[in-house]
Protein backbone atom coordinates (compact mmCIF):
# COMPACT_ATOMS: atom_id res chain seq x y z
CA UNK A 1 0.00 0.00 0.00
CA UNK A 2 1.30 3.37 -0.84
CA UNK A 3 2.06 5.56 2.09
CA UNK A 4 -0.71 8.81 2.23
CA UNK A 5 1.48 11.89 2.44
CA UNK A 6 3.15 11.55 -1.26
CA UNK A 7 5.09 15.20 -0.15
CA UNK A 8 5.52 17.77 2.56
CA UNK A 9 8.46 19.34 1.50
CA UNK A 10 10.38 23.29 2.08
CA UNK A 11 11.45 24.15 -0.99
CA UNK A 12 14.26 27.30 -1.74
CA UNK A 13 12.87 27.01 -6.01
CA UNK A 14 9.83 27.77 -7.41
CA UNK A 15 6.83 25.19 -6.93
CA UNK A 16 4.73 23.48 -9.07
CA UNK A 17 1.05 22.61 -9.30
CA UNK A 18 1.36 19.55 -11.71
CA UNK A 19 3.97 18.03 -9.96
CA UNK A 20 1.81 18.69 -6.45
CA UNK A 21 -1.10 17.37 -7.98
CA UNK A 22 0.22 14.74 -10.17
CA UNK A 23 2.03 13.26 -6.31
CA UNK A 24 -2.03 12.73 -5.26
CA UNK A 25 -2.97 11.43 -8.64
CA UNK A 26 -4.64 7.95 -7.97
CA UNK A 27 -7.27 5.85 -9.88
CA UNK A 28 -8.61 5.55 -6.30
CA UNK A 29 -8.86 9.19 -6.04
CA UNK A 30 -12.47 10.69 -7.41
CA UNK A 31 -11.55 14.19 -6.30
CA UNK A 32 -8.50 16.51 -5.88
CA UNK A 33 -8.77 19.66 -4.02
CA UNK A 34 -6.32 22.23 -3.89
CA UNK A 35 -4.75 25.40 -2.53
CA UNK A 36 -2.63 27.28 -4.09
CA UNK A 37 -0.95 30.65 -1.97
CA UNK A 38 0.29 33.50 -3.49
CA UNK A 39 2.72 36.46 -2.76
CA UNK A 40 -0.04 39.53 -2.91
CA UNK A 41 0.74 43.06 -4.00
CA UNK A 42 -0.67 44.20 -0.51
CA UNK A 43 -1.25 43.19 3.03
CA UNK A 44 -4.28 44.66 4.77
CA UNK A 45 -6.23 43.50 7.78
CA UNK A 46 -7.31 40.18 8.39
CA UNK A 47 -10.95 38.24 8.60
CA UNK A 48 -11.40 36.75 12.07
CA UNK A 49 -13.68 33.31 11.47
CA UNK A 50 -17.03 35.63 12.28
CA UNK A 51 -16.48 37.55 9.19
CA UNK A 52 -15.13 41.10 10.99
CA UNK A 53 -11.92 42.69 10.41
CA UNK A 54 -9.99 42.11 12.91
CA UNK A 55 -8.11 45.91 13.23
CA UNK A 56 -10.93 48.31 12.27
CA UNK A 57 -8.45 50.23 10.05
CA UNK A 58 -9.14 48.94 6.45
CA UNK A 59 -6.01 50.28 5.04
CA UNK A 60 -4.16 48.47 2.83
CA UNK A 61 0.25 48.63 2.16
CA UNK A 62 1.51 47.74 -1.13
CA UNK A 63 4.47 44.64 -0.92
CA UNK A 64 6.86 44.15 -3.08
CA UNK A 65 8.36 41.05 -1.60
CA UNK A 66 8.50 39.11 0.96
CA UNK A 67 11.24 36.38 2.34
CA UNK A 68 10.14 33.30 4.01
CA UNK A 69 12.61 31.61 6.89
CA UNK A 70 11.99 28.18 8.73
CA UNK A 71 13.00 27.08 11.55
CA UNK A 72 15.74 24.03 11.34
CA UNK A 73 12.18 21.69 12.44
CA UNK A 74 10.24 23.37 10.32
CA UNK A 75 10.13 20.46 7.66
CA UNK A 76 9.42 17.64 10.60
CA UNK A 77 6.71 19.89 11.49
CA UNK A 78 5.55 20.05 8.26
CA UNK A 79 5.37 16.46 7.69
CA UNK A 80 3.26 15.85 11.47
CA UNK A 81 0.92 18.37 9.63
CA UNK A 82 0.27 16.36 6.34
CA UNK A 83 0.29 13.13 8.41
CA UNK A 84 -2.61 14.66 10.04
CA UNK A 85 -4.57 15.65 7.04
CA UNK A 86 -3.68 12.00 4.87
CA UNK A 87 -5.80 10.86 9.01
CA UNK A 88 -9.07 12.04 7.56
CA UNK A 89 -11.45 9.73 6.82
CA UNK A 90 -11.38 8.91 2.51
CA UNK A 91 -8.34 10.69 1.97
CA UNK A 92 -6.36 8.83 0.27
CA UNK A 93 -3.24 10.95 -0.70
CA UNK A 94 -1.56 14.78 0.21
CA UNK A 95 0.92 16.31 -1.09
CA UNK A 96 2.30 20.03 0.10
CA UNK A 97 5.17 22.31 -0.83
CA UNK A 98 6.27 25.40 0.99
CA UNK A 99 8.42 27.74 -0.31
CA UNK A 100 11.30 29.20 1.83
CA UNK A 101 13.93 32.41 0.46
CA UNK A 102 13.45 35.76 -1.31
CA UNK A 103 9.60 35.87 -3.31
CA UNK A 104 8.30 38.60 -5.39
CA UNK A 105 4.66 39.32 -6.46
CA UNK A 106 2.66 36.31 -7.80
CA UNK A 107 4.87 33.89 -7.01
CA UNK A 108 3.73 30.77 -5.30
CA UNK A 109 4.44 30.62 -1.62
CA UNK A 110 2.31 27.23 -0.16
CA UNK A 111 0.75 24.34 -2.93
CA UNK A 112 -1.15 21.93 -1.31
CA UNK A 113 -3.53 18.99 -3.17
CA UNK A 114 -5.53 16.19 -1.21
CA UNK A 115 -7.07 13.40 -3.16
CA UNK A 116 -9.85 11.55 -1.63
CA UNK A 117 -12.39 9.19 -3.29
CA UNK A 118 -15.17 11.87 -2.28
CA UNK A 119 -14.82 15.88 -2.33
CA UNK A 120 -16.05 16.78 1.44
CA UNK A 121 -13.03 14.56 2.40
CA UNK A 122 -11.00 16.21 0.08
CA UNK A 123 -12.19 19.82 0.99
CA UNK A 124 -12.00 19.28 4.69
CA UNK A 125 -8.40 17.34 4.60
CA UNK A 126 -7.21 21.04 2.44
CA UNK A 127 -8.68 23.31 4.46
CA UNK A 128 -7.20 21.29 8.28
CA UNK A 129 -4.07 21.18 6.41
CA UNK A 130 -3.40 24.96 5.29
CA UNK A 131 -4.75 26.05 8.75
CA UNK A 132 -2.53 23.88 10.73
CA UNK A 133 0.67 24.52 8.36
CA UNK A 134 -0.05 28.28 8.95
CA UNK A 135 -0.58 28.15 13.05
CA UNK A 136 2.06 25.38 13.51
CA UNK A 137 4.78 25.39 11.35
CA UNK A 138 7.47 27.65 12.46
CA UNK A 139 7.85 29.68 8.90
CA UNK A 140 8.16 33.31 9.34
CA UNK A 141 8.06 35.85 6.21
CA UNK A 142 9.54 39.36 6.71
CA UNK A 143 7.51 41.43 4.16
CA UNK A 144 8.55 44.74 2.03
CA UNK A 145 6.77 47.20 1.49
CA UNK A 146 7.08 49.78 -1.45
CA UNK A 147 8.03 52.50 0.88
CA UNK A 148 10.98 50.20 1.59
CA UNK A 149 9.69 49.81 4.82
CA UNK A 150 9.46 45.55 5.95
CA UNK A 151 8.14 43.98 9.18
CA UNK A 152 8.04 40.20 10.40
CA UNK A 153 4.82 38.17 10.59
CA UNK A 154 4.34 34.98 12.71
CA UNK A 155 6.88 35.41 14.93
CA UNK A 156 6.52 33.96 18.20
């Protein structure tokens, strides 16, 4: 039997969809759902799960770039994370790439893909994985701004 999590890798190159999606591929699988992160032109305030901003200031910065660092367990972490997802009842495969360095605009920062033989499995295996990467993987991105300006995020 093949083993669940097909990936969970850091990566310092540029990702790739097909080669996330095509690690879930299966003639088992009926559905693959995906996430696919992006570096943003701006940061701005974010939704709390009740739908209201959580800083009442609306304004929004422009970013140029940001740079992603791990910490040295970062990928082990990782890995706990997927293992957790591939647990989910009819999942049958997940695969995830982070990437770690120097990104500019548009490039692609997390890629995740779940195969399951139904969707809700699918859906709910994506969305437990991307929330648990992002609350307990320590990866921290220091973001610039186009005033030149950059702060962390997710530091502890």
């Amino acid at each position: 039997m093949q083993q669940k999590v097909r990936a969970a890798r850091l990566l310092d190159e540029p990702l790739s969809v097909d080669r996330v999606v095509a690690a879930v591929t299966d003639p088992a699988v009926g559905g693959i759902v995906t996430f696919i992160g992006a570096v943003r032109d701006h940061d701005r305030p974010t939704l709390q799960d009740s739908g209201t901003l959580q800083d009442p200031d609306p304004g929004e910065r422009g970013v140029v770039a940001l740079d992603y660092t791990a910490h040295p367990s970062a990928a082990d972490r990782l890995v706990e994370v997927a293992e957790r997802a591939a647990a989910v009842e009819g999942v049958h495969a997940v695969a995830v790439e982070h990437r770690i360095g120097h990104l500019e605009v548009g490039d692609l920062a997390v890629v995740i893909a779940v195969g399951a033989a139904h969707r809700a499995e699918a859906f709910a295996s994506c969305r437990q994985l991307i929330d648990e990467l992002k609350s307990g993987v320590p990866i921290w991105k220091e973001q610039t701004f186009l005033d030149g300006v950059s702060e962390w995020v997710g530091l502890p």
